[in-house]
Protein backbone atom coordinates (compact mmCIF):
# COMPACT_ATOMS: atom_id res chain seq x y z
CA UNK A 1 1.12 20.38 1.32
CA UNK A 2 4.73 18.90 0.51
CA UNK A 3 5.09 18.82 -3.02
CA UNK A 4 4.05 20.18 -6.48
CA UNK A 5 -0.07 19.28 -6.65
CA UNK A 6 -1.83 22.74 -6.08
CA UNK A 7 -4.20 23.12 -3.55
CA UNK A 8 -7.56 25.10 -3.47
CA UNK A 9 -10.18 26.04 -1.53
CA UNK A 10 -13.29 26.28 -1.76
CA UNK A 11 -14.51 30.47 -1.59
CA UNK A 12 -17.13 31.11 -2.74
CA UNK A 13 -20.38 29.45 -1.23
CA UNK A 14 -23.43 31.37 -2.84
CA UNK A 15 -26.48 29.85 -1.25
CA UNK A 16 -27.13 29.58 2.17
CA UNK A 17 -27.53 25.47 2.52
CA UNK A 18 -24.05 25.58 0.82
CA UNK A 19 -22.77 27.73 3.77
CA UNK A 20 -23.41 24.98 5.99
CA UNK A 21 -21.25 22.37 4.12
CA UNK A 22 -17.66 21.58 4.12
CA UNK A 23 -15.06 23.23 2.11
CA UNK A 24 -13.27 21.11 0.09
CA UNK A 25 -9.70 20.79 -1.13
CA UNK A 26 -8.60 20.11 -4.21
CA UNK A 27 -5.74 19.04 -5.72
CA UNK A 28 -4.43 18.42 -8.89
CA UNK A 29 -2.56 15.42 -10.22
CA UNK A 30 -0.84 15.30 -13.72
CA UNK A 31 -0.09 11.67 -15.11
CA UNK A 32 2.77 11.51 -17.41
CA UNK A 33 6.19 10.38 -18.51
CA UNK A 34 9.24 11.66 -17.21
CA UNK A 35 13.06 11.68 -16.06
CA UNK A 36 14.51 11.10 -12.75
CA UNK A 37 17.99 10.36 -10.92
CA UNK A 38 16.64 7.52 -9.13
CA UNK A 39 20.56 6.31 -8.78
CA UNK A 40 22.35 9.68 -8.75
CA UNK A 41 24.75 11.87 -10.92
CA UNK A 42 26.99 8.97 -11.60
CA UNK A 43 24.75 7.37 -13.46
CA UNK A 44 21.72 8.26 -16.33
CA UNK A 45 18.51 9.95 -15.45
CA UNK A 46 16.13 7.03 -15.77
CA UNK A 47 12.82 7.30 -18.18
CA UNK A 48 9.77 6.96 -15.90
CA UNK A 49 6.08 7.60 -15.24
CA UNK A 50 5.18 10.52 -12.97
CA UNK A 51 2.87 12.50 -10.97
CA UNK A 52 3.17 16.22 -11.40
CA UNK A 53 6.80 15.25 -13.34
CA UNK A 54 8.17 13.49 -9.80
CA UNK A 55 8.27 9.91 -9.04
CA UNK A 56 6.90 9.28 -5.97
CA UNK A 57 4.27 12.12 -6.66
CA UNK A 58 3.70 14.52 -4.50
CA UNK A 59 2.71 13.79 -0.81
CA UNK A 60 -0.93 15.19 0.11
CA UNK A 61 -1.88 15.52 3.44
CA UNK A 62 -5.03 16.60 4.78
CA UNK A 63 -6.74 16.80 8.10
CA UNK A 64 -9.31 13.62 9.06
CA UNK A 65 -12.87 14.70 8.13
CA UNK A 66 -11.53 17.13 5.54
CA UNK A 67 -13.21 16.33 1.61
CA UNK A 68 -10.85 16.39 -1.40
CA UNK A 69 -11.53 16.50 -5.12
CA UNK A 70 -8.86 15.43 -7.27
CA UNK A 71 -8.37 15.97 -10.47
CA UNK A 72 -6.61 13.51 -12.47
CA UNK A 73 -5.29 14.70 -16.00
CA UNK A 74 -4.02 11.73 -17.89
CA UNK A 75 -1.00 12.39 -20.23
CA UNK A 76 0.48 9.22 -20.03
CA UNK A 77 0.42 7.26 -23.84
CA UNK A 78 -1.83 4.61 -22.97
CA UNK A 79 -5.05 4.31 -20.38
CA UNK A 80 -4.73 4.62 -15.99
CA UNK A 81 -6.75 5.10 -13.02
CA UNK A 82 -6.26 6.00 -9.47
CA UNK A 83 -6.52 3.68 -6.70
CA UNK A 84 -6.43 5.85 -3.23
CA UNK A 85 -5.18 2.43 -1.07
CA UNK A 86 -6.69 1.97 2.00
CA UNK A 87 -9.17 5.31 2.28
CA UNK A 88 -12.69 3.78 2.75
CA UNK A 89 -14.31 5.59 -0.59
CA UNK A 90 -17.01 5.18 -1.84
CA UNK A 91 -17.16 2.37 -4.85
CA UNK A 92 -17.40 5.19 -7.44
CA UNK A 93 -14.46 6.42 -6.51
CA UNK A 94 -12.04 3.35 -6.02
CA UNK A 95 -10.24 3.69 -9.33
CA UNK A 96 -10.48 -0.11 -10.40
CA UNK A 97 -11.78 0.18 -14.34
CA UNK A 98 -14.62 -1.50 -15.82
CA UNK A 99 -15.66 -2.45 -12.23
CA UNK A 100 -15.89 1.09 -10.77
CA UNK A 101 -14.89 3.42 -13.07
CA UNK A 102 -14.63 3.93 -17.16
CA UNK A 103 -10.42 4.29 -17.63
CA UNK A 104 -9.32 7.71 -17.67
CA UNK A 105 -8.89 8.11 -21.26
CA UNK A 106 -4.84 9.59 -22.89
CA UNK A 107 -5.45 13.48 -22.64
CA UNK A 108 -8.87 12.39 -20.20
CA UNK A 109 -9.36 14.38 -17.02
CA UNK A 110 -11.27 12.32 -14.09
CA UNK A 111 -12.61 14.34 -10.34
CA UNK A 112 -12.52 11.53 -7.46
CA UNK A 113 -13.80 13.21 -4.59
CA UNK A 114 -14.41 11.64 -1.13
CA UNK A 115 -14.45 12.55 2.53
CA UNK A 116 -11.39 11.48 4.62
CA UNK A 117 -13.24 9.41 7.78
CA UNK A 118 -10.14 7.97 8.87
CA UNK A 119 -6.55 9.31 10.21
CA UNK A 120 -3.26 7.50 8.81
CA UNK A 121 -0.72 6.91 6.74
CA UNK A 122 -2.13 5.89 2.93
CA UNK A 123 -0.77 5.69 -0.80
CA UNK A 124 -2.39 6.08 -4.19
CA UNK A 125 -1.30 4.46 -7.42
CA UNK A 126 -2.93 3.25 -10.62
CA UNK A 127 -4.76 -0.29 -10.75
CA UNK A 128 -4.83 0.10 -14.81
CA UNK A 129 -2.08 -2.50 -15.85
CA UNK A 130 -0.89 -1.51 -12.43
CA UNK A 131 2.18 -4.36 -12.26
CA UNK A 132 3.79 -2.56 -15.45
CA UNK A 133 2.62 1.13 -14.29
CA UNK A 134 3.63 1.00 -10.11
CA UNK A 135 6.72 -0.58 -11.70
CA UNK A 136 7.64 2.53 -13.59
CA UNK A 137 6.91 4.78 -11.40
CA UNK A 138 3.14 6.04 -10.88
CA UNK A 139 2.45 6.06 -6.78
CA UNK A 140 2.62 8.49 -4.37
CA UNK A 141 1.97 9.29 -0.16
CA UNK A 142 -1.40 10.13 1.04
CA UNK A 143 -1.19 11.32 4.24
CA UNK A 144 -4.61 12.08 7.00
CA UNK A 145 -3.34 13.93 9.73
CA UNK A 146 -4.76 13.23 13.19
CA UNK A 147 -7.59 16.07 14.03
CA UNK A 148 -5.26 16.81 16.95
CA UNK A 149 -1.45 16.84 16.13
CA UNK A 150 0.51 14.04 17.20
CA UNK A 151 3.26 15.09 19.84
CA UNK A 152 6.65 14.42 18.20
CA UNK A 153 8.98 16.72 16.80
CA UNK A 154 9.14 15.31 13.65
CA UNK A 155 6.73 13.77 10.85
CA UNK A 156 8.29 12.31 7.97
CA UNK A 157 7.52 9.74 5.14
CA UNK A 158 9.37 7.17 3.56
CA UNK A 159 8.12 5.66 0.41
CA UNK A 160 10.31 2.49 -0.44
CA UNK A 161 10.10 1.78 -3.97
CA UNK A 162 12.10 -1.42 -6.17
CA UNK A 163 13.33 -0.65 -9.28
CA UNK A 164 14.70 -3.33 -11.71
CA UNK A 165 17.38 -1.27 -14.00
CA UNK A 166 19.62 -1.83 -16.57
CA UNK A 167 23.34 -1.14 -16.65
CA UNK A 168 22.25 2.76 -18.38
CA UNK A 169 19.78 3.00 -15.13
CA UNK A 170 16.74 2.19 -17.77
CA UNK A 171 13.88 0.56 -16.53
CA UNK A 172 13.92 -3.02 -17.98
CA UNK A 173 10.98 -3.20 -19.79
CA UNK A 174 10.26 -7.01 -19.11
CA UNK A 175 7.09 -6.27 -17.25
CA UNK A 176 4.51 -9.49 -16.88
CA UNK A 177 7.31 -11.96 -17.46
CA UNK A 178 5.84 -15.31 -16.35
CA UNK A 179 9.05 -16.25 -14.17
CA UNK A 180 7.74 -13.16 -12.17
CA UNK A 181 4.26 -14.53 -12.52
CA UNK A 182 4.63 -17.91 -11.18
CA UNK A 183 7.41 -17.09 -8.28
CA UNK A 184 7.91 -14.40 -6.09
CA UNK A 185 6.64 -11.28 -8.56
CA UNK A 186 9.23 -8.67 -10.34
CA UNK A 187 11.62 -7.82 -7.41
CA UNK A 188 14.02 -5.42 -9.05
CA UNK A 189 17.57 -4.52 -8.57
CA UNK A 190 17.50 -1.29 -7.16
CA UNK A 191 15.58 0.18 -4.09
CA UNK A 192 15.12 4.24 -3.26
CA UNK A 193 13.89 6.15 -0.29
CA UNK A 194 11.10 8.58 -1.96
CA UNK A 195 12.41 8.22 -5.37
CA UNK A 196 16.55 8.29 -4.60
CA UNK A 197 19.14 5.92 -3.71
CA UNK A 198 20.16 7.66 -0.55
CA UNK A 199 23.31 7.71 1.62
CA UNK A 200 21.95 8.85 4.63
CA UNK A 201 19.19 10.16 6.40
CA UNK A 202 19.89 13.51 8.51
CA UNK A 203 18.65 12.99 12.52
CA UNK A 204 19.63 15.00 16.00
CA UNK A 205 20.18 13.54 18.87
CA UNK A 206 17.35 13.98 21.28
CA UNK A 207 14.58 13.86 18.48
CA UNK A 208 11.44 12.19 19.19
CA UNK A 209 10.38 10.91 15.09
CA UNK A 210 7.24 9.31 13.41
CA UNK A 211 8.07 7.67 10.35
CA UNK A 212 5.79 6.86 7.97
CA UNK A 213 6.93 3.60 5.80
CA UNK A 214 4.93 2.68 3.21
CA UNK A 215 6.25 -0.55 0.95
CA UNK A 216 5.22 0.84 -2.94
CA UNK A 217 7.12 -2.43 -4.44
CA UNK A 218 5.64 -4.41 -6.99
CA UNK A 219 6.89 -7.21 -5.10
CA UNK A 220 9.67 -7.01 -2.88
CA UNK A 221 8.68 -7.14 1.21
CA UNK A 222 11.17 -5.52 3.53
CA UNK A 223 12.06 -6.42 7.09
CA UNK A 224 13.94 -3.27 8.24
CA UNK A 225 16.27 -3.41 11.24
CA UNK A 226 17.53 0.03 13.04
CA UNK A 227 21.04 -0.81 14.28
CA UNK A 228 21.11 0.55 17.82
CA UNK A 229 17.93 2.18 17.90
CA UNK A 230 14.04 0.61 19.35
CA UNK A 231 10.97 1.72 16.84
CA UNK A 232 8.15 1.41 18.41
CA UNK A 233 4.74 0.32 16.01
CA UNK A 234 2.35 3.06 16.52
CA UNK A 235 -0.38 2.35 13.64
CA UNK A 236 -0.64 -0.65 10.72
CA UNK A 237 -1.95 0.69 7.64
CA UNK A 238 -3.22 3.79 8.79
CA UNK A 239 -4.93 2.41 11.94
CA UNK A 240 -3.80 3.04 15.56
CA UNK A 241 -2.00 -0.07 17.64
CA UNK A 242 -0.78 -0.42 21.02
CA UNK A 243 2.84 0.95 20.80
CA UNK A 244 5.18 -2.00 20.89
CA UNK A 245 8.36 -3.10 19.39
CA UNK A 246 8.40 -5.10 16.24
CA UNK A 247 8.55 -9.14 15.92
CA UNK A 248 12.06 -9.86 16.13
CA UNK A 249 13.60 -6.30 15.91
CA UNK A 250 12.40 -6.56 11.87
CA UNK A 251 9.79 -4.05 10.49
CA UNK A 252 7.88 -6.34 8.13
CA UNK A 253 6.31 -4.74 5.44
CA UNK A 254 4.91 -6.41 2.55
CA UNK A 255 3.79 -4.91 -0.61
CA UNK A 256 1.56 -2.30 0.07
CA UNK A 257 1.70 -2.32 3.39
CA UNK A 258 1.95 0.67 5.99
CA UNK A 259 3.93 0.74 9.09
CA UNK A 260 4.08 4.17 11.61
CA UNK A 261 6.92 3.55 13.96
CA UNK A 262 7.49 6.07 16.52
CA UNK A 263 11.88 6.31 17.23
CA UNK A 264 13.94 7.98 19.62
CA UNK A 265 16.89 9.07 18.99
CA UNK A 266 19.25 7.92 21.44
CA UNK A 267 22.80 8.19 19.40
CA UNK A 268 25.14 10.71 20.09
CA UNK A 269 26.19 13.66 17.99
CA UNK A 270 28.07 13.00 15.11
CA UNK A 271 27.39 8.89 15.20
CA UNK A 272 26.20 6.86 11.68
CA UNK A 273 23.42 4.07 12.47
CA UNK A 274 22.68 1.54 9.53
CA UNK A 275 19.40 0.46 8.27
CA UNK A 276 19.40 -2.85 7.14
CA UNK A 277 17.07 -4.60 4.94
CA UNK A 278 17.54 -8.29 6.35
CA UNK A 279 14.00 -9.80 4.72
CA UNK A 280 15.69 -12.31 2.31
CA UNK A 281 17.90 -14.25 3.59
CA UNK A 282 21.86 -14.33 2.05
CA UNK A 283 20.14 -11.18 0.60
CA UNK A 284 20.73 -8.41 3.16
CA UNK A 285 21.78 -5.19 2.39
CA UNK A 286 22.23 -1.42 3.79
CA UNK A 287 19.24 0.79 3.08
CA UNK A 288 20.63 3.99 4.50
CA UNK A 289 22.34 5.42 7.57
CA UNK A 290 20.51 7.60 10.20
CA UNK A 291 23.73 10.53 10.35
CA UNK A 292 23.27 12.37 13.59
CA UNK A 293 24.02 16.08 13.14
CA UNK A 294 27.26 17.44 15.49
CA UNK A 295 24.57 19.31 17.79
CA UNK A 296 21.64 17.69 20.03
CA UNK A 297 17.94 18.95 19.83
CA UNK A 298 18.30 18.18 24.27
CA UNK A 299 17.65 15.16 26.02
CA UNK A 300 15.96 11.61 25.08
CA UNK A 301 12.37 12.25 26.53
CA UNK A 302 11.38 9.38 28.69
CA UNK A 303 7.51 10.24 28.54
CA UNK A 304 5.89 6.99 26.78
CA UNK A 305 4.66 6.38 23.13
CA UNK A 306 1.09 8.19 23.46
CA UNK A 307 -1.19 5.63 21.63
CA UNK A 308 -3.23 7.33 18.76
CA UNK A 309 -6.98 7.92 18.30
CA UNK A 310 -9.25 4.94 16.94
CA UNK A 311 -10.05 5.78 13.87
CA UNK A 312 -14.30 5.56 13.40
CA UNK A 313 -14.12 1.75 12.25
CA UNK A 314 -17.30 -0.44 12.88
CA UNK A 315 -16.48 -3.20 15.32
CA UNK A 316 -17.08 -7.33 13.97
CA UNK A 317 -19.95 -8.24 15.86
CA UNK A 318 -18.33 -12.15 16.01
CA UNK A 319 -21.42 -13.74 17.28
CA UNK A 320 -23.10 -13.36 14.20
CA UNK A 321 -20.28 -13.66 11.89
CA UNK A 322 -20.70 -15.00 8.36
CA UNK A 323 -17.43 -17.09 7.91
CA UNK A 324 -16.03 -17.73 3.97
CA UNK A 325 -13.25 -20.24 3.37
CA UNK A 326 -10.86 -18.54 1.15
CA UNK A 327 -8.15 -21.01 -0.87
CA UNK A 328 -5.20 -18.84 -2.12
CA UNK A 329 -3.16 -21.73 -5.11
CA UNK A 330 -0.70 -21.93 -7.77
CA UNK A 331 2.68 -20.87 -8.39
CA UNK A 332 5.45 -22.55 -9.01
CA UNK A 333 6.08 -25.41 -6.53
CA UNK A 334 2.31 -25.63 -6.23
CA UNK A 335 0.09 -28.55 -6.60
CA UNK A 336 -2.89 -26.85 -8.53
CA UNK A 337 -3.48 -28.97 -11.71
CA UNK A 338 -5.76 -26.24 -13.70
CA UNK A 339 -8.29 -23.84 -12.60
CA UNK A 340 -11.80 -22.02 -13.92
CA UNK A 341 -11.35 -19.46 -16.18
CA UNK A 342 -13.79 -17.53 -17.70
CA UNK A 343 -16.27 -20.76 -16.36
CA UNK A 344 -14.36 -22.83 -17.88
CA UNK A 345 -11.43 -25.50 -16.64
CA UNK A 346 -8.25 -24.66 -18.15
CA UNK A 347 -5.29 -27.50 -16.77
CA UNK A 348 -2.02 -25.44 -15.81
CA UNK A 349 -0.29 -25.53 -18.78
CA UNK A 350 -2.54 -23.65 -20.60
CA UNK A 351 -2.63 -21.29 -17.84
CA UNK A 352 0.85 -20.94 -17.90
CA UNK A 353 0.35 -20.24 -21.72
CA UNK A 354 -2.16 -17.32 -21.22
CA UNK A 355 0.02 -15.83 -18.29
CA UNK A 356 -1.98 -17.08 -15.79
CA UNK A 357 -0.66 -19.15 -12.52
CA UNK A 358 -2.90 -18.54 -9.34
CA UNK A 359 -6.36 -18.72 -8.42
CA UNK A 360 -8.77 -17.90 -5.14
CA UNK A 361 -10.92 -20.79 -4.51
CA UNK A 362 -9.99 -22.47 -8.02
CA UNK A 363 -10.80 -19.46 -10.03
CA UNK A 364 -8.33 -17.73 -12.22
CA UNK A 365 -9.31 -13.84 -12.87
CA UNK A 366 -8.75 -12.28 -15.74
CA UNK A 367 -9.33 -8.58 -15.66
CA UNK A 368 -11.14 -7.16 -13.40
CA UNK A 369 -14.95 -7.84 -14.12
CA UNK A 370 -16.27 -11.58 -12.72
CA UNK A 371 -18.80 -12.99 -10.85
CA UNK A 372 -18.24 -12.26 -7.05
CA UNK A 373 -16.51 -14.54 -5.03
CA UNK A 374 -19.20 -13.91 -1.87
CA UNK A 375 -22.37 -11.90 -1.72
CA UNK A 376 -22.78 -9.92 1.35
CA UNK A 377 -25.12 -8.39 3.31
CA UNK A 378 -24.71 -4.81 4.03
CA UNK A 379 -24.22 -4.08 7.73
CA UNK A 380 -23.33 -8.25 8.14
CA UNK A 381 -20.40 -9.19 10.05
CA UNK A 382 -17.82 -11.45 7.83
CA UNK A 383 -15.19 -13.89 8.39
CA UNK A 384 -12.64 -14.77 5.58
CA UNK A 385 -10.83 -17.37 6.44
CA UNK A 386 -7.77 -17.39 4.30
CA UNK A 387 -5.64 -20.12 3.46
CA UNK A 388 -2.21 -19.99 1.74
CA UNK A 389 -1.48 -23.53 -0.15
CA UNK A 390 0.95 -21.80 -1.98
CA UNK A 391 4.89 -21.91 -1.81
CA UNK A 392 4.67 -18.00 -1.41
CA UNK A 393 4.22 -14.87 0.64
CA UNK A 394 0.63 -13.07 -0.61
CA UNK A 395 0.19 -9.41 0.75
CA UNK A 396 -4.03 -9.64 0.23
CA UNK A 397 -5.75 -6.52 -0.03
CA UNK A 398 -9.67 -6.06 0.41
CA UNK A 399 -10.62 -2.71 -1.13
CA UNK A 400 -13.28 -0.51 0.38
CA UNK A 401 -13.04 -1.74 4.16
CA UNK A 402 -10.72 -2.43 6.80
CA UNK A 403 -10.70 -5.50 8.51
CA UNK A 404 -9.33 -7.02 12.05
CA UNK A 405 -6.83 -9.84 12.05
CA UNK A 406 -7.66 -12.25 14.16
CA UNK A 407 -5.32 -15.29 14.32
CA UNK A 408 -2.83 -16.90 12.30
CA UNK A 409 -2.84 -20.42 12.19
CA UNK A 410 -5.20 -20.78 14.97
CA UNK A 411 -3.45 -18.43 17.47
CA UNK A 412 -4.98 -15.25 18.10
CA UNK A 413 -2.75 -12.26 17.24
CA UNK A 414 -1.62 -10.22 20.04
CA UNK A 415 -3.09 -6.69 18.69
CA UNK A 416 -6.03 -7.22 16.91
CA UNK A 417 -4.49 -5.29 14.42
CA UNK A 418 -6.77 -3.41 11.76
CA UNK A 419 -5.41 -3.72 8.51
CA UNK A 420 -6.49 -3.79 4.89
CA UNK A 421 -3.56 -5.62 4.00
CA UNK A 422 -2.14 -8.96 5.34
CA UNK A 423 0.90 -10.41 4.43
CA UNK A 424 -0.09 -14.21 4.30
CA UNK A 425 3.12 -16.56 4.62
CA UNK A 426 3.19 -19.61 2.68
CA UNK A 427 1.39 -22.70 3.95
CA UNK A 428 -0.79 -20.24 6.22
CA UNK A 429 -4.10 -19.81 7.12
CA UNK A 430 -5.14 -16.14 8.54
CA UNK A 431 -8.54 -15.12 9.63
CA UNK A 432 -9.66 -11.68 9.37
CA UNK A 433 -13.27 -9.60 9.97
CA UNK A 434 -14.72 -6.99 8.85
CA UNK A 435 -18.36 -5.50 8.78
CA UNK A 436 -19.69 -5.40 5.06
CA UNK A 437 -20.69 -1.71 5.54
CA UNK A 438 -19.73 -0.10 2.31
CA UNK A 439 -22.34 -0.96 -0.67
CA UNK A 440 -20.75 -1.96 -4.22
CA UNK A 441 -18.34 -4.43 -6.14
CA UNK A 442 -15.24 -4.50 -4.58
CA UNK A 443 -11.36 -6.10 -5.34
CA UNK A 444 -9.90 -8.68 -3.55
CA UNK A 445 -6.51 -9.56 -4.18
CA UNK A 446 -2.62 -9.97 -3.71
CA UNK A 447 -0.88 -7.24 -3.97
CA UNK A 448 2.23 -8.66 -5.53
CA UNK A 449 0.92 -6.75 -8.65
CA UNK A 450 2.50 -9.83 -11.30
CA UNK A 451 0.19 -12.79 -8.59
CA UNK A 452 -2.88 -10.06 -9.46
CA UNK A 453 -1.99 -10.08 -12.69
CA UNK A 454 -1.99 -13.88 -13.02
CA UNK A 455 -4.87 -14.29 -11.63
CA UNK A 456 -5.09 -13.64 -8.01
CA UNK A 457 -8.12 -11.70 -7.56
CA UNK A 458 -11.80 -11.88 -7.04
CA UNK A 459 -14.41 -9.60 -5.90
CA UNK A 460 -16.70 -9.72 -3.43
CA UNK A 461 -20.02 -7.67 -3.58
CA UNK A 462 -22.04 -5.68 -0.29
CA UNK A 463 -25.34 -5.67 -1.77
């Protein structure tokens, strides 16, 4: 366990039946404001929201099959929740309030507890007022080791966060503005590598590395290049892929997105590599160097990329797919005149007035109790058909499930990549499926956290 959460073990296992059961691990996790260098000693420690008094929090890791409890004490001055993104949980224990869960309560301690199913790389963070809470601070790694360890001589995680600071390194507190709303979402000023601006990341020639990204931005999606190296895409979002290079040389990653890339080190002793985020265009900058140490670990291996173990999915049964158009509007540069809200039309300058800007098939959301979008079956196979007639890029998240992408504009993708979140591009349509298999209410939305906040979400019930 890399961090400052405790862990503990279950001892003591009185009656017999209880013998038979799994331990479980628990963990602790401490919500509340804090301080942090986020830009180094130059500058201000910046005011921010914490786990255990670090921003990220502290990485768990546990072993696929494993159960956790964990404890979440809430110190923070207003209400939160945990959201563990991308582990299939049961509804209960999905951290979305009023829909799953009562908010955890200031000085209010709440136990999730759920059984890890599935291997890969995952992140938690709050979903109470999440675009103003992410965007000071509150998110952290959670990592589910492989039941048998993956053969690299490294493991490492890289949580890319984007800050939007003031010239004292304060967090400008301009949270929901309805520029943000309306456009691309807050995309700050500042980005950090697990909670720093740093200079350079320390490799050795020879090394075989898996490096776990995982985009925590409100907003901001990253296309990383590695000058003079080859990643190779191991898993997306947790789930296991063919190994293969990424589209273009770029590691795409919108918001919320994970991407395991599997690099060699191939420099020599002593050589500086850059890593370049080159998303935006005009906009590119240097994330960090990979600085080789002055001795080698040995020789580049030349076995291949192993490919990792499916994780325990259910496969779409196609033939007897339920399809469901799905209309993603609004925004700025958008042609949607108004939209339902609360039942009722509302044209989009009243929208606009009430901070609201998108909609999912016409209907603007508004916290995060509605009537669902779709009704499913449990155990049915489903199609969502989503189409972008927005200007923008929409990272949308399905809670609860994990879903194959099947083709983009028509085209059927290469992997049939499991996800649970796809990063739509504007004018786009993407179809994904899924098997409704997990019983409950469950969020769907973008996850640019100011186009969920304006409305962007639904939910769609497995009944």
């Amino acid at each position: 366990m890399a961090g400052s959460a405790s862990v503990v073990s279950a001892t003591a296992l009185p009656r017999q039946a209880d013998a038979l059961a799994p331990a479980i691990r628990e963990f602790r996790l401490v919500a509340a404001p804090g301080q942090s260098s986020l830009v180094g000693a130059a500058h201000p420690e910046t005011p921010v929201w914490t786990y255990n008094g670090q921003t990220p929090g502290p990485e768990i890791r546990v072993r696929q099959g494993e159960r956790v409890r964990l404890l979440v004490e809430n110190r923070l001055p207003e209400e939160t929740t945990v959201h563990w993104h991308g582990v299939r949980v049961p509804n209960a224990m999905d951290g979305v309030p009023h829909l799953t869960q009562a908010p955890i309560g200031v000085g209010e301690t709440f136990a999730y507890e759920f059984a890890c199913e599935d291997a890969g790389t995952f992140w938690y963070h709050p979903h109470q007022r999440s675009h103003a809470q992410v965007g000071r601070g509150l998110s952290g790694p959670f990592i589910v080791e492989e039941r048998e360890p993956y053969p690299v001589d490294r493991d490492v995680t890289w949580m890319l966060g984007d800050w939007r600071l003031l010239k004292d390194a304060s967090i400008s507190d301009d949270f929901g503005a309805m520029h943000d709303v309306s456009h691309a979402g807050r995309i700050g000023n500042t980005v950090t590598v697990n909670g720093a601006v740093m200079d350079s990341f320390a490799v050795r020639a020879g090394e075989r590395i898996r490096l776990r990204l995982v985009n925590a931005a409100n907003a901001r999606v990253f296309g990383l290049i590695f000058e003079g190296h080859a990643p190779r895409i191991v898993a997306l979002d947790g789930h296991p892929v063919a190994p293969h290079e990424p589209e273009d040389g770029r590691v795409l990653l919108g918001p919320a997105m994970r991407i395991d890339v599997v690099i060699d080190m191939t420099g020599k002793p002593g050589s500086r590599f850059k890593v370049v985020d080159a998303f935006y265009k005009g906009l590119e900058y240097r994330l960090l160097d990979l600085g080789y140490a002055d001795d080698s670990l040995g020789s580049v291996r030349t076995t291949p990329i192993p490919v990792l173990t499916a994780n325990p999915v259910p496969e779409p049964n196609l033939a007897l797919a339920r399809r469901h158009d799905v209309v993603l509007g609004g925004g700025m540069m958008g042609m949607m005149a108004g939209a339902l809200v609360h039942g009722e039309v509302m044209d989009a300058r009243t929208m606009m007035r009430h901070g609201l800007a998108w909609a999912i098939n016409g209907v603007a959301a508004t916290g995060h109790v509605h009537e669902p979008m779709a009704t499913l079956e449990r155990g049915s196979t489903n199609i969502l058909a989503l189409r972008n007639e927005t200007a923008w890029w929409h990272p949308m998240h399905l809670h609860g499930h994990t879903f194959r992408v099947l083709s983009r504009n028509g085209l059927p993708t290469r992997h049939r990549e499991w996800q649970d979140t796809v990063l739509v591009r504007p004018r786009e349509t993407v179809e994904i499926a899924f098997v409704a298999d997990n019983p409950g209410d469950w969020m769907f939305h973008c996850h640019v956290l100011e186009h969920q906040a304006g409305g962007m979400m639904g939910t769609i019930r497995v009944a």
